[in-house]
PDB file of N, CA and C in Angstrom:
ATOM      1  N   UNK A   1       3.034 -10.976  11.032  1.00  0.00           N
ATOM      2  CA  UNK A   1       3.002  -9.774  11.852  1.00  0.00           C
ATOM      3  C   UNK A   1       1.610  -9.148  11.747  1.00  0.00           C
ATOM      4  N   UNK A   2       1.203  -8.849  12.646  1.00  0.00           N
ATOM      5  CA  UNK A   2      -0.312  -8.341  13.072  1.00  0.00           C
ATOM      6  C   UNK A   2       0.281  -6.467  12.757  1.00  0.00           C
ATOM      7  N   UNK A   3      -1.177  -5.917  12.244  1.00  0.00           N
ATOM      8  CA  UNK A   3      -1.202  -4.393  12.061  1.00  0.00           C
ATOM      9  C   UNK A   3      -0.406  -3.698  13.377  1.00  0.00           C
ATOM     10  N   UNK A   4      -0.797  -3.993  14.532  1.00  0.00           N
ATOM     11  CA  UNK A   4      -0.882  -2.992  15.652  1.00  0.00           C
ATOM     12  C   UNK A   4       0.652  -3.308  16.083  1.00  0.00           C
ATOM     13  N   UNK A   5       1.090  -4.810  15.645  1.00  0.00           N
ATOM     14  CA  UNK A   5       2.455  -4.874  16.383  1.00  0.00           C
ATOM     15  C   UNK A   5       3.682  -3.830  15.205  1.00  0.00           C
ATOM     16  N   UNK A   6       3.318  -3.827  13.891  1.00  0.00           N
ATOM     17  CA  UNK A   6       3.897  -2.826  12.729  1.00  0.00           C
ATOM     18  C   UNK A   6       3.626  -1.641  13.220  1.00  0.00           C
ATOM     19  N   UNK A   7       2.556  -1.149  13.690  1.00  0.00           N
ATOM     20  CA  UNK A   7       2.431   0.312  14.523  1.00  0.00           C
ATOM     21  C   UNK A   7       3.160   0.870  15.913  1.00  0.00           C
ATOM     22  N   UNK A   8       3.858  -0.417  16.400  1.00  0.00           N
ATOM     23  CA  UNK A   8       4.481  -0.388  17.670  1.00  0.00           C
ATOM     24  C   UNK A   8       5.867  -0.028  16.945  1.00  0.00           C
ATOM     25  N   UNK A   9       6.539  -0.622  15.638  1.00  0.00           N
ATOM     26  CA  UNK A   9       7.954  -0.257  15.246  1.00  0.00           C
ATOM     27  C   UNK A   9       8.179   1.202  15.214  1.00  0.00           C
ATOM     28  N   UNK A  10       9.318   1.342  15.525  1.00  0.00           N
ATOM     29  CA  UNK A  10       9.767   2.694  14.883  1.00  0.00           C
ATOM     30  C   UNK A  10       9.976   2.891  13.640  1.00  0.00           C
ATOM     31  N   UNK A  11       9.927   4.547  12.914  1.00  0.00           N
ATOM     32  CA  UNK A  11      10.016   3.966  11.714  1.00  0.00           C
ATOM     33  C   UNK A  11      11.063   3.515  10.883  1.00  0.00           C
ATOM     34  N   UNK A  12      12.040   3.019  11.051  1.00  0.00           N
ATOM     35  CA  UNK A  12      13.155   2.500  10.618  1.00  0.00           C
ATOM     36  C   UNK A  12      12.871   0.991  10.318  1.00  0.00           C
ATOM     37  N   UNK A  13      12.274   0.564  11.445  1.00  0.00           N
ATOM     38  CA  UNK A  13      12.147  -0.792  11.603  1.00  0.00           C
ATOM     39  C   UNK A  13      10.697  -0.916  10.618  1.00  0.00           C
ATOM     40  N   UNK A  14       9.918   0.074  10.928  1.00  0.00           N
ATOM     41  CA  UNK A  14       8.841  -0.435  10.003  1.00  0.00           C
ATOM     42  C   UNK A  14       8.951  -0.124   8.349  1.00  0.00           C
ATOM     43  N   UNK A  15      10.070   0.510   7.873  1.00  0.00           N
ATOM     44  CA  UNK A  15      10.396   0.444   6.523  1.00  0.00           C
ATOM     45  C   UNK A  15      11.110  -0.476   6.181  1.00  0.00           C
ATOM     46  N   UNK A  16      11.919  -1.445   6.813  1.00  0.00           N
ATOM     47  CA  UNK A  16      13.058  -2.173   6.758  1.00  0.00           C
ATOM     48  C   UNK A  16      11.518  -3.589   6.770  1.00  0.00           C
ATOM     49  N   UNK A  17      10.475  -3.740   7.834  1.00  0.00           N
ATOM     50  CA  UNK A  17       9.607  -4.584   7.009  1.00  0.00           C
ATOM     51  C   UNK A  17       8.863  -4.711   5.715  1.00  0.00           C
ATOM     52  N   UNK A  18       8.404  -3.369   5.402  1.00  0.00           N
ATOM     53  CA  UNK A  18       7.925  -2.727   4.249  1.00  0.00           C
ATOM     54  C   UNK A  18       8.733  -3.417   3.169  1.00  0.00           C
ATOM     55  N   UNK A  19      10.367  -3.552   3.192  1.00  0.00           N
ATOM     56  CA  UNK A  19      11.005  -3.493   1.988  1.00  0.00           C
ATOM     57  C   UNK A  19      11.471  -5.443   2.231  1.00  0.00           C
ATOM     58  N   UNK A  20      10.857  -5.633   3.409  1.00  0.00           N
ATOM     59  CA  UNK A  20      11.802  -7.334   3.348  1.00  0.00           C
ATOM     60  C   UNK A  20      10.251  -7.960   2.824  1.00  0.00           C
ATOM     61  N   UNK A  21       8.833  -7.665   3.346  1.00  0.00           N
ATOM     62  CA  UNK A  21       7.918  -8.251   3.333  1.00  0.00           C
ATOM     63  C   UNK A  21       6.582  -7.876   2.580  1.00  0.00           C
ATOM     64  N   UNK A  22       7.065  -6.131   2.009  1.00  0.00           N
ATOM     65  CA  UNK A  22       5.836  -6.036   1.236  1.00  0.00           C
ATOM     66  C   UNK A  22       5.388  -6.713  -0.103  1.00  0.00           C
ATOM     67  N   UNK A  23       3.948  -6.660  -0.349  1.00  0.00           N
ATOM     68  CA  UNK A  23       4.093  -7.028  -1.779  1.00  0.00           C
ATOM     69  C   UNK A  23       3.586  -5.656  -2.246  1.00  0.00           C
ATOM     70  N   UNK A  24       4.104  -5.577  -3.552  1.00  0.00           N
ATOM     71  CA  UNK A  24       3.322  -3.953  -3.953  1.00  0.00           C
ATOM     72  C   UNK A  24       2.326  -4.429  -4.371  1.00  0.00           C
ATOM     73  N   UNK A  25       1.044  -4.135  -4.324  1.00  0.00           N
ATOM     74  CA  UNK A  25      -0.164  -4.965  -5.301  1.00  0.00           C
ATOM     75  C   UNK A  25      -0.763  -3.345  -6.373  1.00  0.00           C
ATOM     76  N   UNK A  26      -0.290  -2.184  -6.226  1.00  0.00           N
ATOM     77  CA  UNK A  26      -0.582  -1.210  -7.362  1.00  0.00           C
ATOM     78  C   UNK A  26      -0.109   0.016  -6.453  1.00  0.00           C
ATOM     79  N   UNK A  27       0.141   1.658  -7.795  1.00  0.00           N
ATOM     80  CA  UNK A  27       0.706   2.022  -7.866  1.00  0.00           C
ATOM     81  C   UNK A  27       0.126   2.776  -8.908  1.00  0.00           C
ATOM     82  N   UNK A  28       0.027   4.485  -8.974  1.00  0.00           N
ATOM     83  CA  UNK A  28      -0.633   5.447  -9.693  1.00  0.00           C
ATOM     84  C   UNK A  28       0.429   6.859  -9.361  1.00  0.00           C
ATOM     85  N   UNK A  29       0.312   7.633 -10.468  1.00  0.00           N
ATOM     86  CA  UNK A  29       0.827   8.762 -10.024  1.00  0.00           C
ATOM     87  C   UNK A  29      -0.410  10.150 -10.617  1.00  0.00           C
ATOM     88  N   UNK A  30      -0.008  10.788  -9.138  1.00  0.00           N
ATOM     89  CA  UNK A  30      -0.758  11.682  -9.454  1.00  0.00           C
ATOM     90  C   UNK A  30      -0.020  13.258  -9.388  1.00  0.00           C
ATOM     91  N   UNK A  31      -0.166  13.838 -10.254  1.00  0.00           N
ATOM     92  CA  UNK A  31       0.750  14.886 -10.667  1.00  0.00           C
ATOM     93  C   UNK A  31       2.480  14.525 -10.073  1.00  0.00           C
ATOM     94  N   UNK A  32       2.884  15.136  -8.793  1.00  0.00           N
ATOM     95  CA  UNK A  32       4.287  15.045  -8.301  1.00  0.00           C
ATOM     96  C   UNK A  32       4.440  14.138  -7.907  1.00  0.00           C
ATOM     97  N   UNK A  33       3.112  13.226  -7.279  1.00  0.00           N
ATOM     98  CA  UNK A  33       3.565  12.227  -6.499  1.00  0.00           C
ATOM     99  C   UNK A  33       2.838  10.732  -6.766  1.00  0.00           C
ATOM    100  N   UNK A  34       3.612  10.130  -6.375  1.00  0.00           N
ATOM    101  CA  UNK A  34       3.690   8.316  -6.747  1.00  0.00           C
ATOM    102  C   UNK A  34       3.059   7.432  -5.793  1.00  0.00           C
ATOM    103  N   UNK A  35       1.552   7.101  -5.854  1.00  0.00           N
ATOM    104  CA  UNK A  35       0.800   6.622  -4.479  1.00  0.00           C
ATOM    105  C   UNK A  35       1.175   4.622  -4.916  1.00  0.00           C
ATOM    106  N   UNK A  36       1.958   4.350  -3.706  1.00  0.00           N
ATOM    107  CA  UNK A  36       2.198   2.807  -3.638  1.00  0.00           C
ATOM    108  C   UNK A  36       1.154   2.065  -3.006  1.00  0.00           C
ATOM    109  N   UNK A  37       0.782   1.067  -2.852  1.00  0.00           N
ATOM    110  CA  UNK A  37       0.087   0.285  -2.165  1.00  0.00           C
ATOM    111  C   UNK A  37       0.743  -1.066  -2.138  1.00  0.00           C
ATOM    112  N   UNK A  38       1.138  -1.534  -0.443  1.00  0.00           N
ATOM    113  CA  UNK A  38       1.604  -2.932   0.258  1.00  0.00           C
ATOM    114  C   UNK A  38       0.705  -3.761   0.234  1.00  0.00           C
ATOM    115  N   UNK A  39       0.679  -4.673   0.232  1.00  0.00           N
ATOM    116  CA  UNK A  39       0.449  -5.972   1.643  1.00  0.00           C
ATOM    117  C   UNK A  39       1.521  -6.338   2.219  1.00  0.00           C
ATOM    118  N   UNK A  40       0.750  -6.449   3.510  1.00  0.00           N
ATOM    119  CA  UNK A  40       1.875  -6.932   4.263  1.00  0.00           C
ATOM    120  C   UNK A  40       1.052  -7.926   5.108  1.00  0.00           C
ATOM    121  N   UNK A  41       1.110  -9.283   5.402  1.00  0.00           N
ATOM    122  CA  UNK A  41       0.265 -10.216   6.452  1.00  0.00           C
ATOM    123  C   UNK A  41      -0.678  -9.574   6.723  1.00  0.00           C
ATOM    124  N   UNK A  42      -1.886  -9.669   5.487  1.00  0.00           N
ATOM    125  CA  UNK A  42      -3.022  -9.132   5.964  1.00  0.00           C
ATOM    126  C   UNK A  42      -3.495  -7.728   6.156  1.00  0.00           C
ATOM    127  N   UNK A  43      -2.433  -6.715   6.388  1.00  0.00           N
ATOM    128  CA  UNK A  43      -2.509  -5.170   6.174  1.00  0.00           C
ATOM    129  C   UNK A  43      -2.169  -4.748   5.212  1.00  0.00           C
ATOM    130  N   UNK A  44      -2.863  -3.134   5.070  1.00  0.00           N
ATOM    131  CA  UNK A  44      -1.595  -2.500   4.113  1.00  0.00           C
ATOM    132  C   UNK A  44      -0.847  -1.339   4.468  1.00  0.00           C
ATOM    133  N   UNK A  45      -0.029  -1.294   3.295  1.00  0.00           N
ATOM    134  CA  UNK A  45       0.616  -0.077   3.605  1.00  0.00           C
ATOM    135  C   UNK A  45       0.812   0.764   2.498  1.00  0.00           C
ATOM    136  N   UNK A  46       0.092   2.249   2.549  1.00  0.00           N
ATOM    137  CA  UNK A  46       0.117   3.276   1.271  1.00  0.00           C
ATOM    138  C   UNK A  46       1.058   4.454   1.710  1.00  0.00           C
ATOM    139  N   UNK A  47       1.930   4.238   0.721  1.00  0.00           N
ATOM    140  CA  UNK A  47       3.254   5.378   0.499  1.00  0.00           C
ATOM    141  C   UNK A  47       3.131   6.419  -0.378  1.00  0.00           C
ATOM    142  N   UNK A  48       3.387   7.984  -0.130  1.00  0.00           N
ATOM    143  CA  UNK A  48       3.128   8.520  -1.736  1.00  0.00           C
ATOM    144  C   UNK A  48       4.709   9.322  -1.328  1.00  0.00           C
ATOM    145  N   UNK A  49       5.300   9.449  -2.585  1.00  0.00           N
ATOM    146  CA  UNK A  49       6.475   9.218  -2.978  1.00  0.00           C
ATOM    147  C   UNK A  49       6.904  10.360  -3.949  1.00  0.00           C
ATOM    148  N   UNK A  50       7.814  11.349  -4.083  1.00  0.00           N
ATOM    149  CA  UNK A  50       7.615  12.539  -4.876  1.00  0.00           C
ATOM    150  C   UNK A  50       8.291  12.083  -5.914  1.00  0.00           C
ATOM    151  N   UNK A  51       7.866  12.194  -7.130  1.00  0.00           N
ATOM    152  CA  UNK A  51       8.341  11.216  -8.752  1.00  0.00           C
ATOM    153  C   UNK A  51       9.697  11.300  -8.982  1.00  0.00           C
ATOM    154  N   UNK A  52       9.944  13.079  -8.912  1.00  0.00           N
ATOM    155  CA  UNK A  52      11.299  13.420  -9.066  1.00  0.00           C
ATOM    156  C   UNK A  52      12.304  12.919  -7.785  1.00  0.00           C
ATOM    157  N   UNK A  53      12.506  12.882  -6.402  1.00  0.00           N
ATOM    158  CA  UNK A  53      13.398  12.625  -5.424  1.00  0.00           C
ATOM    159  C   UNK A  53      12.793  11.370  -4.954  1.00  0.00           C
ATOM    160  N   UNK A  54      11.674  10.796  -5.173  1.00  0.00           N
ATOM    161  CA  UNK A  54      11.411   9.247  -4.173  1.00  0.00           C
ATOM    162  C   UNK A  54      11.363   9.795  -3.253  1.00  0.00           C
ATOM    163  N   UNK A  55      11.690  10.644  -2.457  1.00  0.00           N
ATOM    164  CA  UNK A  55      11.119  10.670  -0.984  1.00  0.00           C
ATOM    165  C   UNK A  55      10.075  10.682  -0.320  1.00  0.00           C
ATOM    166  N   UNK A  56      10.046   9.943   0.285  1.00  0.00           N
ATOM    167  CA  UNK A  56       8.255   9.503   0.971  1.00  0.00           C
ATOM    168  C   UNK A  56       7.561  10.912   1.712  1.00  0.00           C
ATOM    169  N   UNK A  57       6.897  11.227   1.349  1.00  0.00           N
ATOM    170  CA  UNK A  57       6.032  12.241   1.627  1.00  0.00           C
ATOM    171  C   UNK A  57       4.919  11.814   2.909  1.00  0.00           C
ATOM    172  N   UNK A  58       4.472  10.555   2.538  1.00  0.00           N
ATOM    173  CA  UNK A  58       3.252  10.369   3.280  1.00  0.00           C
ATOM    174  C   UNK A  58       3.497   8.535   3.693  1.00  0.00           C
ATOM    175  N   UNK A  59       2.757   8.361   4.996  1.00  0.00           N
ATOM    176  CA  UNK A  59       2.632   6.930   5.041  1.00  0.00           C
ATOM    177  C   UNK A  59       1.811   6.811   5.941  1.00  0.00           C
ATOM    178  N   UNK A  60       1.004   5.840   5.612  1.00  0.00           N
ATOM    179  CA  UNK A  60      -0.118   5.555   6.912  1.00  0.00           C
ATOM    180  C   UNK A  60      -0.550   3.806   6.407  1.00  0.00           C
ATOM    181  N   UNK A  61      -0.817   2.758   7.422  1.00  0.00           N
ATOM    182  CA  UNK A  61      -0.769   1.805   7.420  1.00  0.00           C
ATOM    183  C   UNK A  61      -1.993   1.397   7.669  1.00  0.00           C
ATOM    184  N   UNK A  62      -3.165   0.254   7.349  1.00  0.00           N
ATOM    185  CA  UNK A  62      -4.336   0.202   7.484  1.00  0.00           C
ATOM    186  C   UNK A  62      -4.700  -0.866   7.216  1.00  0.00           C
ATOM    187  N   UNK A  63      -6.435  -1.455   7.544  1.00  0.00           N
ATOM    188  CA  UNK A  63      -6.503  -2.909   7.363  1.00  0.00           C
ATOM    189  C   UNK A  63      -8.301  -2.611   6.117  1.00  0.00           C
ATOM    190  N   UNK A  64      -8.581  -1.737   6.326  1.00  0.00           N
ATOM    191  CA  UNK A  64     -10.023  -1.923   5.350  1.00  0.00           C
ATOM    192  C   UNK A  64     -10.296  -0.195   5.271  1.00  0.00           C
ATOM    193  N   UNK A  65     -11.187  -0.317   4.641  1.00  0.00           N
ATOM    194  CA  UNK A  65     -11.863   1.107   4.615  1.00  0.00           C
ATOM    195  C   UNK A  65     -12.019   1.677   3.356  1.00  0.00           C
ATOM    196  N   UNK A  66     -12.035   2.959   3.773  1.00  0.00           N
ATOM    197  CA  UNK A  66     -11.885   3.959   2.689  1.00  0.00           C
ATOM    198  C   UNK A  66     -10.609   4.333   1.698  1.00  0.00           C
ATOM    199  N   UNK A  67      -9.600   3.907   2.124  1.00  0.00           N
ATOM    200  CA  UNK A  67      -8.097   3.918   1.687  1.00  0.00           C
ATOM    201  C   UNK A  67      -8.516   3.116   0.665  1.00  0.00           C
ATOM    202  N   UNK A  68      -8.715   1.518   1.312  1.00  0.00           N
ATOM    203  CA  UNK A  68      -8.276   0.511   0.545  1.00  0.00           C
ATOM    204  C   UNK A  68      -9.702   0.827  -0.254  1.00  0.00           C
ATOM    205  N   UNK A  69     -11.063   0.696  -0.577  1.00  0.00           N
ATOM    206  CA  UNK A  69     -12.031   0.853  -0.960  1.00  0.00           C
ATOM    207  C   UNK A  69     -11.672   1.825  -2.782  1.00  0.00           C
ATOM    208  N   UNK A  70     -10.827   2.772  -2.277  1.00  0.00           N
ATOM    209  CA  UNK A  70     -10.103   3.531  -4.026  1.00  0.00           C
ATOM    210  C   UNK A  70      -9.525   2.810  -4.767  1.00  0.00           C
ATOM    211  N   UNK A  71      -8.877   1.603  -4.072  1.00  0.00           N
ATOM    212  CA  UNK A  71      -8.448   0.642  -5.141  1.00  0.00           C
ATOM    213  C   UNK A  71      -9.019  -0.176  -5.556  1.00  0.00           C
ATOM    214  N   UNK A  72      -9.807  -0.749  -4.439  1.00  0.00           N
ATOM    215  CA  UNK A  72     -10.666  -1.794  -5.402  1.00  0.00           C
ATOM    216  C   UNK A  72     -11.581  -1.108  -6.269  1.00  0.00           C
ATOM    217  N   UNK A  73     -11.772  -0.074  -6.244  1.00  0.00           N
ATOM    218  CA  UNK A  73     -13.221   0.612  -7.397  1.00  0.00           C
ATOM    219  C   UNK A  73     -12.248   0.530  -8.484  1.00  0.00           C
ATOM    220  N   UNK A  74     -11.201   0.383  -8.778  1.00  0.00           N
ATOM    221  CA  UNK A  74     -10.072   0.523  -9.975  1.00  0.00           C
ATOM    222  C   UNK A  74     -10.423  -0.662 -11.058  1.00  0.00           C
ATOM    223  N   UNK A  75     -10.767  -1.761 -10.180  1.00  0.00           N
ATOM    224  CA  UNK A  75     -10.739  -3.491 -10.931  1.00  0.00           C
ATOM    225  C   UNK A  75     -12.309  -3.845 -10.509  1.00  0.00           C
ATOM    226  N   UNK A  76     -13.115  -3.713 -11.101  1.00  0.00           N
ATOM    227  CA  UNK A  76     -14.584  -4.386 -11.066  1.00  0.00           C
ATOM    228  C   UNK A  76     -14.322  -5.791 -11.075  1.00  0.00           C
ATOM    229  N   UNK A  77     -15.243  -5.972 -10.155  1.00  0.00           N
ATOM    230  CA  UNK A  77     -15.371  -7.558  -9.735  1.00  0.00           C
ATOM    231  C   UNK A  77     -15.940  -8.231 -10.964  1.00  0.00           C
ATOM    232  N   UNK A  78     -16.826  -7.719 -11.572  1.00  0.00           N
ATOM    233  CA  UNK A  78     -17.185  -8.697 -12.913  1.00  0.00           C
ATOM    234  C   UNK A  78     -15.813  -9.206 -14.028  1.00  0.00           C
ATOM    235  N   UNK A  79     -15.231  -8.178 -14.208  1.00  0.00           N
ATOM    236  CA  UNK A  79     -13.525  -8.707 -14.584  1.00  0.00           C
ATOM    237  C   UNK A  79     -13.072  -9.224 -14.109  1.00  0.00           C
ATOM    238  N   UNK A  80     -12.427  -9.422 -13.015  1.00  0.00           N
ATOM    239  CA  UNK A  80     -11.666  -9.903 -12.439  1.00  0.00           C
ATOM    240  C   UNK A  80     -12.230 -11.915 -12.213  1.00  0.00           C
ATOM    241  N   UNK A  81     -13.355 -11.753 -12.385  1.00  0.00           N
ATOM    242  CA  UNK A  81     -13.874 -13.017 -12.372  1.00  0.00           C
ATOM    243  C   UNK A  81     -13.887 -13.724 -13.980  1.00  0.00           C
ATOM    244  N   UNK A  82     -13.964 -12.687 -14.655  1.00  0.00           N
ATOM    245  CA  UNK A  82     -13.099 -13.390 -15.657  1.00  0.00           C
ATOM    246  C   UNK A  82     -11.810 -14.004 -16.276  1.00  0.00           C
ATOM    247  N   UNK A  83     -11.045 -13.760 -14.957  1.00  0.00           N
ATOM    248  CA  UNK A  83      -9.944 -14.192 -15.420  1.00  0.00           C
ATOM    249  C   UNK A  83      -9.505 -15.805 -14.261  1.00  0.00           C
ATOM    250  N   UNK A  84     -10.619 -15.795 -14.048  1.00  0.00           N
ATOM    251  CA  UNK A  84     -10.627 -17.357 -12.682  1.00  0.00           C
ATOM    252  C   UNK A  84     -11.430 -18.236 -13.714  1.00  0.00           C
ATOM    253  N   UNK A  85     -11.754 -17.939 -14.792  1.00  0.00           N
ATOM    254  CA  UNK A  85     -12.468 -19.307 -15.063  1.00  0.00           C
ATOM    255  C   UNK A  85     -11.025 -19.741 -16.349  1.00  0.00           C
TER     256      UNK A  85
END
C-alpha cells in the first residue's frame, strides 16, 4: 500500500491497517503521552497515545522529514554499524 492510497481510508479503515500491517519500530513517553512510531510499506505512521486511557490523541502519517529525522538522531549511525559486522 502506497502513502496517499492510506490517506484516501477513512479512519477506521486506516487503523484496522495500522494494527494488521504495522511494524512498531520505537516508542518514548513523554510526560502523559506515549509517542509510537509504524512502518507500514515504506511509510510511517506516528501515534501519541495518553499513558493512562491509550486513547490516541494525535496521528499523522508520513514518508521522510522532520518527524522521522527525531528518530533517527536517537541511534547514531556509527553504532548501528556496529552491530552489521
Amino acid at each position: 500500500m502506497k502513502l496517499c492510497e492510506y490517506k484516501k481510508l477513512n479512519d477506521e479503515e486506516q487503523y484496522r491497517v495500522l494494527w494488521a500491517h504495522g511494524e512498531l519500530i520505537d516508542a518514548c513517553i513523554e510526560g502523559h503521552v506515549r509517542k509510537l512510531l509504524y512502518a507500514i510499506d515504506g511509510f510511517y505512521v506516528e501515534l501519541w497515545c495518553h499513558v493512562l486511557t491509550n486513547k490516541v490523541l494525535w496521528r499523522l502519517s508520513f514518508k521522510q522529514g522532520k518527524l522521522l529525522e527525531k528518530y533517527l538522531d536517537k541511534y547514531p549511525v556509527d553504532r548501528l554499524l556496529d552491530f552489521s559486522v
